[in-house]
Every structure is written in C-alpha cells, then in structure tokens.
C-alpha atoms as a PDB file:
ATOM      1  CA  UNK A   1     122.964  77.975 -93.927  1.00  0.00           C
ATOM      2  CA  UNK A   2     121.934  81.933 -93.636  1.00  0.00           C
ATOM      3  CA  UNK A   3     123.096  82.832 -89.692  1.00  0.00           C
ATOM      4  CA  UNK A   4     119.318  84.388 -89.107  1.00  0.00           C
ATOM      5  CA  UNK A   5     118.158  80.766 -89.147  1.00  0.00           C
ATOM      6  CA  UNK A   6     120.513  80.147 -85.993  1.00  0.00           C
ATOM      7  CA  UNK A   7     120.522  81.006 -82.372  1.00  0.00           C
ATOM      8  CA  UNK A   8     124.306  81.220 -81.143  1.00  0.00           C
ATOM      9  CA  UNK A   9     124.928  79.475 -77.794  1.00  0.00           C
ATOM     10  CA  UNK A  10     127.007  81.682 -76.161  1.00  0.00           C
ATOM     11  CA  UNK A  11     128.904  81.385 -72.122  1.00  0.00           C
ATOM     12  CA  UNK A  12     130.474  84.346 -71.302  1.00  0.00           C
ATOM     13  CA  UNK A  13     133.472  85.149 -73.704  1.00  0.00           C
ATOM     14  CA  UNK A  14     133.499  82.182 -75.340  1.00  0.00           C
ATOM     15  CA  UNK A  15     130.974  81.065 -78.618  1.00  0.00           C
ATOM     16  CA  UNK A  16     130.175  77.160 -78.892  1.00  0.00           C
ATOM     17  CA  UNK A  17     131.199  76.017 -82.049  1.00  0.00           C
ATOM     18  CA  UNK A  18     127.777  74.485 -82.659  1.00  0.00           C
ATOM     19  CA  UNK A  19     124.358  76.194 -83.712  1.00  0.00           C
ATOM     20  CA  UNK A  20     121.210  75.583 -82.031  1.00  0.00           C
ATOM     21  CA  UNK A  21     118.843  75.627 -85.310  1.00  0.00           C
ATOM     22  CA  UNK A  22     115.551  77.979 -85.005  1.00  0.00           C
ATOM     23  CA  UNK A  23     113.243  76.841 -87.156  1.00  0.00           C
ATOM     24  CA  UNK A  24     110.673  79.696 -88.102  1.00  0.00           C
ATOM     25  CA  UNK A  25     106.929  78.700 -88.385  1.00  0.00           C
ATOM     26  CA  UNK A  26     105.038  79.212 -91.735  1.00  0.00           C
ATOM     27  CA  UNK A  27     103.283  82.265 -90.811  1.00  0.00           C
ATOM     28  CA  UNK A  28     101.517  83.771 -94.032  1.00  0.00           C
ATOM     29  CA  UNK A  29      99.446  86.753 -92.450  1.00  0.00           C
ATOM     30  CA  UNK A  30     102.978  88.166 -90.396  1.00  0.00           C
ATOM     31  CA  UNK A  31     104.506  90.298 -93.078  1.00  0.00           C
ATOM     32  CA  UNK A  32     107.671  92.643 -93.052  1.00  0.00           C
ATOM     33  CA  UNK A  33     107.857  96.041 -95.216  1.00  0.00           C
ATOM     34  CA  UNK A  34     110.483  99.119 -94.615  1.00  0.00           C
ATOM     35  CA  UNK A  35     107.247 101.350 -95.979  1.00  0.00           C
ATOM     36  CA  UNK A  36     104.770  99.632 -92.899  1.00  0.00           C
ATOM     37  CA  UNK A  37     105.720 100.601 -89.616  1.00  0.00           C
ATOM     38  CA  UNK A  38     109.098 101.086 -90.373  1.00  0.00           C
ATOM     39  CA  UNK A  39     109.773  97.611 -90.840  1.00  0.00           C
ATOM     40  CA  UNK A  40     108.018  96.123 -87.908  1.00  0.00           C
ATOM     41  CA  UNK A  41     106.153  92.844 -88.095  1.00  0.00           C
ATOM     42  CA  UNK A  42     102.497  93.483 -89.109  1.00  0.00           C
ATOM     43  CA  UNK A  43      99.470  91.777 -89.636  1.00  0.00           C
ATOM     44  CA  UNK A  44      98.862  90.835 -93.384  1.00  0.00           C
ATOM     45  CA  UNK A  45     100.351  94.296 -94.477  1.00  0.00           C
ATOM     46  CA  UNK A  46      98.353  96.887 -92.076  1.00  0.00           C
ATOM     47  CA  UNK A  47      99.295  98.907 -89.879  1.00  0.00           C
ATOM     48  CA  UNK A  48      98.767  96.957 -86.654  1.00  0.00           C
ATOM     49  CA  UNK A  49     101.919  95.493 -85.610  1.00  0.00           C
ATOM     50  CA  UNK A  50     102.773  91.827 -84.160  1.00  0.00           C
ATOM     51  CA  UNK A  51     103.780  93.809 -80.665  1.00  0.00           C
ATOM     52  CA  UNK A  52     100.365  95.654 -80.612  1.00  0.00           C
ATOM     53  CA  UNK A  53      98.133  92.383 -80.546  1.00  0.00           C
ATOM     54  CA  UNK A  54     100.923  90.656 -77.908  1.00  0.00           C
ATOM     55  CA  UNK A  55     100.262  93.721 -76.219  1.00  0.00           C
ATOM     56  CA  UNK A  56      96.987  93.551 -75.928  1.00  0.00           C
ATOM     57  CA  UNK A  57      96.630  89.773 -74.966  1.00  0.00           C
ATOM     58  CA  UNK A  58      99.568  90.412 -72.355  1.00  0.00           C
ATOM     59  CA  UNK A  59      97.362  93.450 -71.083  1.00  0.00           C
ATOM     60  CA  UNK A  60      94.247  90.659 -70.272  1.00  0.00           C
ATOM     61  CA  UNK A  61      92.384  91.550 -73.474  1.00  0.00           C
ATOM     62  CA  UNK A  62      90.482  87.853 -74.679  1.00  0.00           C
ATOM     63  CA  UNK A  63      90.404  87.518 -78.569  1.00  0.00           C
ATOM     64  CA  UNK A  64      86.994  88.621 -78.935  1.00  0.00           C
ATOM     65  CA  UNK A  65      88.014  92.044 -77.268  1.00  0.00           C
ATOM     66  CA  UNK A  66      90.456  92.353 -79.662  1.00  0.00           C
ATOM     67  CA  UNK A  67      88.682  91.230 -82.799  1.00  0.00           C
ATOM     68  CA  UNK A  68      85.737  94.296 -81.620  1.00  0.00           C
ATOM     69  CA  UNK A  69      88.486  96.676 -81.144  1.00  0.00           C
ATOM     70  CA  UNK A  70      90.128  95.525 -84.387  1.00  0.00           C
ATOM     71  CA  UNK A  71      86.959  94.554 -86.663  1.00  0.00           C
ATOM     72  CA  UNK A  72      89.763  93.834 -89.957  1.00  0.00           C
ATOM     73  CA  UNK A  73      91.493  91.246 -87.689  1.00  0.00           C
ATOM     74  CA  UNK A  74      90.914  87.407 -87.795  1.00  0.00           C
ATOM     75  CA  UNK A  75      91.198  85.196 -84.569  1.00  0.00           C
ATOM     76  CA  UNK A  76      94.200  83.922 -87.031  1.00  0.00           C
ATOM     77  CA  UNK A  77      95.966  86.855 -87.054  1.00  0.00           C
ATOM     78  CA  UNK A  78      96.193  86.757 -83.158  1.00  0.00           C
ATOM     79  CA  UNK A  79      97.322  82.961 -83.429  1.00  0.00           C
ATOM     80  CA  UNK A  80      99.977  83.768 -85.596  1.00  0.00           C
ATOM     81  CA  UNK A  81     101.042  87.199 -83.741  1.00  0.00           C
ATOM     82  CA  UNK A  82     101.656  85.023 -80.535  1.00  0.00           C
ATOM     83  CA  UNK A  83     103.102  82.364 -82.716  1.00  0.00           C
ATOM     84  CA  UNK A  84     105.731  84.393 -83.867  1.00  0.00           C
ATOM     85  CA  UNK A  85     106.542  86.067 -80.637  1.00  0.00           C
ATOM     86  CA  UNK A  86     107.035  83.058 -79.008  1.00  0.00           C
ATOM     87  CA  UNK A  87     109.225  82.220 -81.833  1.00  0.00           C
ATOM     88  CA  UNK A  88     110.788  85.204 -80.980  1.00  0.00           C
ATOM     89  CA  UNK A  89     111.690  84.929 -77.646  1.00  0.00           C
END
C-alpha cells in the first residue's frame, strides 16, 4: 500500500506500528497540475484553488455568493472543495 493513502499514528517519539487507513473520496472536478497554481488543488483545471472557495465559505460567503462571484463554478465544485478539505484535515 502507497504511504499517502495512510495517516501515521504517532505519541511523542514513538510511531504505532499500525496505519490508520485514509480513504480519499472520488472527487472528479479537484484536479492537481505543477503548471496550475503551482501544484495546488484546483477546481476542474482553473485557476481557482480548493483553499480559495474554503476560504470564502469560512469567510460567511453562502454558495450563491460564490457561484455570482465565480459565474464558471458549479454548486458541485464547492461540495467537492469542502469535501476534500475535510478530507484533508
């Protein structure tokens, strides 16, 4: 199994010998390209990054804000920018 798939469970100096497995959602419109935003995690290619819509919804912003501000967005793209946040985290 690849290690990225993993989350280590780690106390203090020691490492448990067990993984915790992270299983990462199917997300089709959060892509990943060294040429985009340096690598960042973007929305279906552009250049509006995973961190910029979390952003915005952690600033108070409701979807339709958003999806005004950002009229090439889908309410799915939001959904799948928090999605992999909280996969994230």
């Amino acid at each position: 199994m690849a290690l990225e798939n993993h989350i280590w469970l780690g106390y203090g100096d020691r490492r448990e010998s067990s993984l915790k497995e992270s299983t990462m959602p199917n997300l089709t419109r959060i892509t990943r390209d060294a040429r985009v935003m340096g690598g960042k995690p973007c929305i279906r290619g552009m250049r509006v990054t995973v961190g910029t819509v979390v952003g915005l919804v952690a600033a108070g912003r409701t979807r339709d804000e958003i999806l005004r501000e950002y009229p090439y967005l889908e309410a799915e793209d939001i959904a799948e920018a928090l999605s992999y946040a909280a996969w994230r985290a």
